[in-house]
N, C-alpha and C. Protein backbone atom coordinates (compact mmCIF):
# COMPACT_ATOMS: atom_id res chain seq x y z
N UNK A 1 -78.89 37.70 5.85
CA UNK A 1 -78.23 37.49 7.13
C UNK A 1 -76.72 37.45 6.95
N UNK A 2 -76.40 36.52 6.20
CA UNK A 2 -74.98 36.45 5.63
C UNK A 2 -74.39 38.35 5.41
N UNK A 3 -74.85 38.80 5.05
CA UNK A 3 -74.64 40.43 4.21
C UNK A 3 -74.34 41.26 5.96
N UNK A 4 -75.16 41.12 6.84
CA UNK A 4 -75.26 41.83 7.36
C UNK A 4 -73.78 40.66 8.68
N UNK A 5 -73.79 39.81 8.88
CA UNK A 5 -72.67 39.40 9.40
C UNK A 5 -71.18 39.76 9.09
N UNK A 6 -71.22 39.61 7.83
CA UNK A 6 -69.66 40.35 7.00
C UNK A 6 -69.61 41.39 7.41
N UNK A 7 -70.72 42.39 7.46
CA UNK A 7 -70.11 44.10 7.73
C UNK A 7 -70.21 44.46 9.54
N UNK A 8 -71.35 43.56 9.93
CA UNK A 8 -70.68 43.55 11.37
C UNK A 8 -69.17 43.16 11.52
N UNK A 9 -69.01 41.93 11.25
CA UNK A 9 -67.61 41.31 11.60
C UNK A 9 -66.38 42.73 10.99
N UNK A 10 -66.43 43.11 9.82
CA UNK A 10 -65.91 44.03 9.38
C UNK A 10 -65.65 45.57 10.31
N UNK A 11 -67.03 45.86 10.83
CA UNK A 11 -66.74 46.79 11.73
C UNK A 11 -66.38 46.64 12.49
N UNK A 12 -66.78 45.35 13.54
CA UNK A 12 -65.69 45.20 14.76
C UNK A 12 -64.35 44.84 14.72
N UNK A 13 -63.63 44.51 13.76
CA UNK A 13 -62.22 44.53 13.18
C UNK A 13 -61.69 45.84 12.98
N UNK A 14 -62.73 46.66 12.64
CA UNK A 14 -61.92 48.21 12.23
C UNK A 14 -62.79 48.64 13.44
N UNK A 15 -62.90 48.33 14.61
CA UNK A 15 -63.60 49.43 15.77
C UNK A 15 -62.25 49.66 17.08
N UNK A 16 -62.39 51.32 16.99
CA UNK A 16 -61.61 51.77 18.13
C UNK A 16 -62.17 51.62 19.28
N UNK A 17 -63.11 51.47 19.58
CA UNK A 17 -64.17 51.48 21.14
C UNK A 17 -65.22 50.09 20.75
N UNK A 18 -65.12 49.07 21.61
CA UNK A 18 -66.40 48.30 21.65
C UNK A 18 -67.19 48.47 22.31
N UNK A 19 -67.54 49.34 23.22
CA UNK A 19 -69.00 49.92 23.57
C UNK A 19 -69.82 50.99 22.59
N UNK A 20 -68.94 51.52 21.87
CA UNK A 20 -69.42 52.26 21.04
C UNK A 20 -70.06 51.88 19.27
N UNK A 21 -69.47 50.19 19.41
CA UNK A 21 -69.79 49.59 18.30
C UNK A 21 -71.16 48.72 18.68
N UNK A 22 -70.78 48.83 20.00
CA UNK A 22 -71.90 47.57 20.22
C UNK A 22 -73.26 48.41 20.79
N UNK A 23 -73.33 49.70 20.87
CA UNK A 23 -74.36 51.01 21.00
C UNK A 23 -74.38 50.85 19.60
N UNK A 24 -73.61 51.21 18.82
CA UNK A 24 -74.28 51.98 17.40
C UNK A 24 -74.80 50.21 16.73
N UNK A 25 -74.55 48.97 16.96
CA UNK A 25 -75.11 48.16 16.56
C UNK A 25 -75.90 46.91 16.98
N UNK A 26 -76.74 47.84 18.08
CA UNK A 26 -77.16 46.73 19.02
C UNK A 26 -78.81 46.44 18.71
N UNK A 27 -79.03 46.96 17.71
CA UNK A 27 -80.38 46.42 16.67
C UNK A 27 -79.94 45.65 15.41
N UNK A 28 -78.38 44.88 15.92
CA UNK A 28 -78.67 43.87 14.44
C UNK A 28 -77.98 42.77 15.25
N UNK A 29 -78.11 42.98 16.96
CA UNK A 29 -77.25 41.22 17.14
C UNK A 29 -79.18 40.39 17.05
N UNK A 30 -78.28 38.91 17.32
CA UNK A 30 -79.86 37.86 17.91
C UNK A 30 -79.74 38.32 19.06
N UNK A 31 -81.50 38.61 19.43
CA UNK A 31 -81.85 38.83 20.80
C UNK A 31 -82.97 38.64 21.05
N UNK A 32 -83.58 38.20 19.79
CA UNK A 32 -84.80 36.69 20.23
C UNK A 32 -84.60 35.29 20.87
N UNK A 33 -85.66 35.26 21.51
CA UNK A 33 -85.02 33.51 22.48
C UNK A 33 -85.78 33.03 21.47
N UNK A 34 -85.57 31.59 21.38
CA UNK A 34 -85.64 30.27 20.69
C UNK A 34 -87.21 29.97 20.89
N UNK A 35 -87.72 30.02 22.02
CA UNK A 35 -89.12 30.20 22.07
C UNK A 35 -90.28 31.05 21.07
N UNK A 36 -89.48 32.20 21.53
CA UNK A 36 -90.34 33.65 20.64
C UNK A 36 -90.44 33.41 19.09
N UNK A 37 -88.59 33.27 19.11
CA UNK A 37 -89.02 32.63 17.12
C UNK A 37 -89.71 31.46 16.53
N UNK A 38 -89.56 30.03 17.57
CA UNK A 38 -90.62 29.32 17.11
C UNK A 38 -91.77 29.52 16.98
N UNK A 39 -92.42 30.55 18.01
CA UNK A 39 -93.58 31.08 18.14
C UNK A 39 -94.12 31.79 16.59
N UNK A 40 -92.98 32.76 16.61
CA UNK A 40 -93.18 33.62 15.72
C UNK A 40 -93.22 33.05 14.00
N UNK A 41 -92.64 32.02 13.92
CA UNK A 41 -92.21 30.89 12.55
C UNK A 41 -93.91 30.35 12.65
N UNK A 42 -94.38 29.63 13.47
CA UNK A 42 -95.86 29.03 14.16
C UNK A 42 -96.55 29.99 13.77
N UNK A 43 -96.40 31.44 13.33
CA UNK A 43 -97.74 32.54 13.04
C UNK A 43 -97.31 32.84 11.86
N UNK A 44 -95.90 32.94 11.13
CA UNK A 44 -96.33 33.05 10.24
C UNK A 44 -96.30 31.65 8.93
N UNK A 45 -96.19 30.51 9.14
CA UNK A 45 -96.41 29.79 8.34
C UNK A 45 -97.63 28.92 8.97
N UNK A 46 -98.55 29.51 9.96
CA UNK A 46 -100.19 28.86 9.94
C UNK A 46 -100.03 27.70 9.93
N UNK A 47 -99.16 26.91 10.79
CA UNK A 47 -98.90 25.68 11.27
C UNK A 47 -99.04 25.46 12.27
N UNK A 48 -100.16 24.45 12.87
CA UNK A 48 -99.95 23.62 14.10
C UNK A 48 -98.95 23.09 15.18
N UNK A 49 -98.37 22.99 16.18
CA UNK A 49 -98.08 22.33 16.81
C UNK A 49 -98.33 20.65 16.98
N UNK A 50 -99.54 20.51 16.71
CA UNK A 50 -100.12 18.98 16.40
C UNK A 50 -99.17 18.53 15.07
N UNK A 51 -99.01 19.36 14.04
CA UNK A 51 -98.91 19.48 12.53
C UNK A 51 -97.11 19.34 12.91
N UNK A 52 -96.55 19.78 13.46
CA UNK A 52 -95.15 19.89 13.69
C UNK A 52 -94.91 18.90 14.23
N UNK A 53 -95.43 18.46 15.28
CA UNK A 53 -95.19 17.02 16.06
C UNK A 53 -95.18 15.69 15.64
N UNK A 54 -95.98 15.87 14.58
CA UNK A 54 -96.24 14.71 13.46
C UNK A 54 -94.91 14.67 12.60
N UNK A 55 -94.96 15.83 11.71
CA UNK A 55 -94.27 16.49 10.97
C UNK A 55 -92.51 15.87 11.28
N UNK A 56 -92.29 16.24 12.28
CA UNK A 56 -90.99 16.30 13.07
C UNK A 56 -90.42 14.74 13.27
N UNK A 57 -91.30 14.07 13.74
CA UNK A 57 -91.33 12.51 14.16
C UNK A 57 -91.22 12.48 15.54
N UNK A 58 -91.41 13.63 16.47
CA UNK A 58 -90.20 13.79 17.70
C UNK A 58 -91.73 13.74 18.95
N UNK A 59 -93.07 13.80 17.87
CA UNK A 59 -94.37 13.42 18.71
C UNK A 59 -94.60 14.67 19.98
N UNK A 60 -94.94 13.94 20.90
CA UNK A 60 -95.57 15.29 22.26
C UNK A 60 -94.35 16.27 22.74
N UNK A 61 -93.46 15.73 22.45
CA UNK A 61 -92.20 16.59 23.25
C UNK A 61 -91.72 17.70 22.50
N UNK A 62 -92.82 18.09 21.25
CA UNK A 62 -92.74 19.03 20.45
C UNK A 62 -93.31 20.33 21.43
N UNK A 63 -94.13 19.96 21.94
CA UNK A 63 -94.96 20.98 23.31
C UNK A 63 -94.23 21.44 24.19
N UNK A 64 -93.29 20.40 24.54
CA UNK A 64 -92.41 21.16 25.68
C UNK A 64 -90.76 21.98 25.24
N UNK A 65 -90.98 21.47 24.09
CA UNK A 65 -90.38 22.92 23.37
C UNK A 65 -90.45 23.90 22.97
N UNK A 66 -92.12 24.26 22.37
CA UNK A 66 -92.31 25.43 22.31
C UNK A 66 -93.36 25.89 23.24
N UNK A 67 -92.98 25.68 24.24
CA UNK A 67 -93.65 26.25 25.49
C UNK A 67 -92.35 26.87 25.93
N UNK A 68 -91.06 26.15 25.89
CA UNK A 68 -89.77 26.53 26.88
C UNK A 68 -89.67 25.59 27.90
N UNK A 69 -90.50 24.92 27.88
CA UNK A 69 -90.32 23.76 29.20
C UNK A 69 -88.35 23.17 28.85
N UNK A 70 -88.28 22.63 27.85
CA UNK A 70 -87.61 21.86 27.33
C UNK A 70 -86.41 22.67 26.23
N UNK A 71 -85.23 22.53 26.12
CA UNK A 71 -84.07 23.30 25.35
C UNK A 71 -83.86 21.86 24.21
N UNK A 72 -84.17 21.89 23.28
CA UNK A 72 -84.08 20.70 22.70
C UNK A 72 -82.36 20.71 22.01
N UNK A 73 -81.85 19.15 21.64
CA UNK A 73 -80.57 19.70 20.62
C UNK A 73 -80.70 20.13 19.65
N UNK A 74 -79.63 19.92 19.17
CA UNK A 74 -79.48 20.56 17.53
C UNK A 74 -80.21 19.56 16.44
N UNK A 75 -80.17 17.87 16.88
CA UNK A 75 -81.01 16.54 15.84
C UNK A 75 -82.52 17.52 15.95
N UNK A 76 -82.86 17.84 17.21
CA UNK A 76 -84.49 17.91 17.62
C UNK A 76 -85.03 18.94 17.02
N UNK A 77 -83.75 19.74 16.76
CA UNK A 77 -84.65 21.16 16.12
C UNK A 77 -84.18 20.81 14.39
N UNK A 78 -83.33 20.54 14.40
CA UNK A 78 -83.50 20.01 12.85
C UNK A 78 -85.12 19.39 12.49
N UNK A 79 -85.00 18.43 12.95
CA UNK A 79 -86.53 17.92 12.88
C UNK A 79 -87.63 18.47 13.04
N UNK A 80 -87.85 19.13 13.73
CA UNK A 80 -88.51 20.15 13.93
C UNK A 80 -88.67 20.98 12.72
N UNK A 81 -87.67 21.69 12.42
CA UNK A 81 -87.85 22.69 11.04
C UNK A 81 -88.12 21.98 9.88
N UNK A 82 -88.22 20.59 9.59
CA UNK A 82 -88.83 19.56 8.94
C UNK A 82 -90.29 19.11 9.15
N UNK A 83 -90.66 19.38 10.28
CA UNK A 83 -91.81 19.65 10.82
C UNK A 83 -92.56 20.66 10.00
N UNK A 84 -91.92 21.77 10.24
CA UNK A 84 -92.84 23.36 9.76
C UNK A 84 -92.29 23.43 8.98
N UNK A 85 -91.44 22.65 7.52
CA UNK A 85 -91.58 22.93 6.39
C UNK A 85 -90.35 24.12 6.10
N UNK A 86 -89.53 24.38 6.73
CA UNK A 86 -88.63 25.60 7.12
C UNK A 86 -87.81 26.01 6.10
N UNK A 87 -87.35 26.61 5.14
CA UNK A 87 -86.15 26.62 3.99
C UNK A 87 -85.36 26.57 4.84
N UNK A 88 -83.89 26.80 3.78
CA UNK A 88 -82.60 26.15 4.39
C UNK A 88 -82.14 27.59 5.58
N UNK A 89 -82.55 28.76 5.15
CA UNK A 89 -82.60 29.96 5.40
C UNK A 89 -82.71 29.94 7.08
N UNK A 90 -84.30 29.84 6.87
CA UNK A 90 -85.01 29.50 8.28
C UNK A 90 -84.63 28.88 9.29
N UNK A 91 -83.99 27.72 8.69
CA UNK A 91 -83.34 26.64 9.37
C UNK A 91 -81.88 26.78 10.37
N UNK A 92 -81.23 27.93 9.44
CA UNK A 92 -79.85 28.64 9.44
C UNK A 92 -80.33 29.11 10.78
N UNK A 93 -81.15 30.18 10.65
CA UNK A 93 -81.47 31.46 11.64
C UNK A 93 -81.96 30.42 12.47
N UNK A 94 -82.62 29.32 13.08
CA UNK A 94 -83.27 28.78 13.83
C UNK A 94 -81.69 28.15 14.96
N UNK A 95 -81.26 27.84 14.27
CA UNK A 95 -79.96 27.28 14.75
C UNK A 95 -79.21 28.34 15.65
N UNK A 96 -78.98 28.94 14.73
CA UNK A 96 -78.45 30.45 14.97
C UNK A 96 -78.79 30.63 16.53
N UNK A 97 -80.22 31.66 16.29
CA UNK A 97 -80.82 31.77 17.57
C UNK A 97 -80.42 30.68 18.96
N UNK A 98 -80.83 29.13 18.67
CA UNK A 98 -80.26 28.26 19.84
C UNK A 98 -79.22 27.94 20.27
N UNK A 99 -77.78 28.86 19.51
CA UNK A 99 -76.75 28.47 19.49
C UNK A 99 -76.20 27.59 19.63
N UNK A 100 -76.88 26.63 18.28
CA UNK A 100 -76.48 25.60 17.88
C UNK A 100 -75.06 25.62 16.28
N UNK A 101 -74.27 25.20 16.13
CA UNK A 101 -73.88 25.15 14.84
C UNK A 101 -74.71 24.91 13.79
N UNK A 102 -74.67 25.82 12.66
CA UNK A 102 -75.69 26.03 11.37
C UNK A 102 -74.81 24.59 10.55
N UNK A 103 -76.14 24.56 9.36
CA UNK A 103 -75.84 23.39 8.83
C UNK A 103 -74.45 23.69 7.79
N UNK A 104 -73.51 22.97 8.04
CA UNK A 104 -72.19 23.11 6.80
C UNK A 104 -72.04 22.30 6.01
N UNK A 105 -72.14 22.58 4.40
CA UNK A 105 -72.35 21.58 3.14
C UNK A 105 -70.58 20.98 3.56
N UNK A 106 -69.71 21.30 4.32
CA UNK A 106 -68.71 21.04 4.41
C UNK A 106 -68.84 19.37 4.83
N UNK A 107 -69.75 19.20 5.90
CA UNK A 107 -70.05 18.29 6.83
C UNK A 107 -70.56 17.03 5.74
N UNK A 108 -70.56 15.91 5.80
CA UNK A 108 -71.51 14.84 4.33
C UNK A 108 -72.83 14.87 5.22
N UNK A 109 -73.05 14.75 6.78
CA UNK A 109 -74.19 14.65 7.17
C UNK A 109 -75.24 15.50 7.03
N UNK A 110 -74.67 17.11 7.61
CA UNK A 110 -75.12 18.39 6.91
C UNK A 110 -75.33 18.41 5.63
N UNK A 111 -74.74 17.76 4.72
CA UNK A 111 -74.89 18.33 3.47
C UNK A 111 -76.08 17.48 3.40
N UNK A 112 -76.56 16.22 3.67
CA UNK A 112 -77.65 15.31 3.29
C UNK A 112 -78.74 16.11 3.84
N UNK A 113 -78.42 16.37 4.81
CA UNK A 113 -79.63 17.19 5.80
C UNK A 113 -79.96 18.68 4.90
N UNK A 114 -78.60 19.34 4.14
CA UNK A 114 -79.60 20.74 3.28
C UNK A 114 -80.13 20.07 2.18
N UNK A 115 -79.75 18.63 1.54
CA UNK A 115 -80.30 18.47 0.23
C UNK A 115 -81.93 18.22 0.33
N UNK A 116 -82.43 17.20 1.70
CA UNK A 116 -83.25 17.25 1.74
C UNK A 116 -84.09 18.42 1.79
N UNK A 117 -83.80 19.01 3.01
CA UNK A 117 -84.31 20.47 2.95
C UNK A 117 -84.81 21.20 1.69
N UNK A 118 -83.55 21.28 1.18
CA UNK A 118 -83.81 22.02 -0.57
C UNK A 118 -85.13 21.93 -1.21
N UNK A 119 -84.77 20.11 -1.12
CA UNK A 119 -86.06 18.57 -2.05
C UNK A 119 -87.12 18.85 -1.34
N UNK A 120 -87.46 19.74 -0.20
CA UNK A 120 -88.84 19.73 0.11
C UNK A 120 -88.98 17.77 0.93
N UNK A 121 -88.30 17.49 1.64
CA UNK A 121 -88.23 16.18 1.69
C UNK A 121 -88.68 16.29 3.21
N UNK A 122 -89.22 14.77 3.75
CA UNK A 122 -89.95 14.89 4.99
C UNK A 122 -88.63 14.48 6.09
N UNK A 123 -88.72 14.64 7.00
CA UNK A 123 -87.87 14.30 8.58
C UNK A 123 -87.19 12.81 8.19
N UNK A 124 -88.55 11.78 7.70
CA UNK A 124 -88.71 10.46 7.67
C UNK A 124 -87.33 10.00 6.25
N UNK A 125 -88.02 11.18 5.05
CA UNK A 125 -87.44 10.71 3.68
C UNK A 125 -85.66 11.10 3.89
N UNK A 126 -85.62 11.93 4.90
CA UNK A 126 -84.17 12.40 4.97
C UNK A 126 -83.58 11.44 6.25
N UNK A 127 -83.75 10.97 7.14
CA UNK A 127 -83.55 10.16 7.88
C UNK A 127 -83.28 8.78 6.72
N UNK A 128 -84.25 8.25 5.67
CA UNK A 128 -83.90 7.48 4.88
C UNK A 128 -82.44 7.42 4.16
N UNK A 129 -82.04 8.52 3.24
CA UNK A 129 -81.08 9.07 2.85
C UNK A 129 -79.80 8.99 4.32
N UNK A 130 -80.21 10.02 5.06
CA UNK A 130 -78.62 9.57 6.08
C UNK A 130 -78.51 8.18 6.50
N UNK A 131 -79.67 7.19 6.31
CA UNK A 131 -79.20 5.84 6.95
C UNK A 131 -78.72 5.07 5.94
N UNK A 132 -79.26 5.43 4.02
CA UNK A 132 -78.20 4.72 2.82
C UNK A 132 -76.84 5.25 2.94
N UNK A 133 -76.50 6.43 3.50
CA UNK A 133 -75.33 6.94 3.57
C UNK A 133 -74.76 6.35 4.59
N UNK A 134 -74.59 5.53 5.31
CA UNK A 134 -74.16 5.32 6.74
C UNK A 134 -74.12 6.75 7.88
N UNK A 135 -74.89 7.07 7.86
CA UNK A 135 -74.77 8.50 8.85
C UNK A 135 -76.05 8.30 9.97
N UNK A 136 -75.67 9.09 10.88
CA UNK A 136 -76.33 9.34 11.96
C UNK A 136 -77.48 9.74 11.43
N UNK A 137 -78.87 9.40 11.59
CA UNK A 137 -80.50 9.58 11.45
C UNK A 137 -80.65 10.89 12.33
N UNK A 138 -81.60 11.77 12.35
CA UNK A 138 -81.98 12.74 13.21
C UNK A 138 -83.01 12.12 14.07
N UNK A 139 -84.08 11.11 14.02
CA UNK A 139 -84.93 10.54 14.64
C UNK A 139 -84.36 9.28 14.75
């Protein structure tokens, strides 16, 4: 994802026409909704909704997010991708898509939030960690 952002950004810096950049590259913006990819994350890692809701800590209101009822924040979908087990990757693009800000090791809270991630660590065990740190919990 990273690879293919640089040479977009690159071409639209060197583009004489932006209709003509945004024709010749309009199969590499996001133009999945936030729904479709949870959906689509839900088929291919053979995970529950029940399993995510647990997972997440965030309980029934996991449903009315991936139905679309509900636009959750940026804490909820963090949790969430803690839910379904998500790499840091997944997590990136998940953000991405809701146009939310991606996680920045710049940030100490972000950064606690990719280490867990990394560690394979639960919603609960990383919520532990940001509350020894003095930081904001996601749940």
């Amino acid at each position: 994802m990273q690879t293919i952002t640089q040479k977009l950004l690159e071409g639209l810096k060197n583009a004489d026409d932006i209709k003509a950049f945004l024709d010749l590259h309009k199969q590499d913006f996001l133009s999945q909704t936030l729904t479709d990819y949870l959906n689509e994350l839900i088929n291919d890692k053979d995970v529950t909704v029940a399993k995510i809701a647990k997972g997440s800590g965030i309980g029934e209101y996991v449903y009315k997010i991936f139905s679309g009822e509900r636009r959750p924040t940026r804490d909820v979908l963090i949790s969430v991708a803690f839910g379904m087990e998500l790499s840091i990757e997944e997590t990136q693009l998940l953000l991405r898509i809701a146009k939310f800000a991606i996680l920045d090791s710049r940030e100490k809270r972000d950064s606690v939030i990719i280490y867990a991630l990394s560690h394979n660590m639960s919603v609960f065990e990383c919520d532990d960690l940001l509350n020894e740190n003095n930081l904001i919990t996601l749940i």
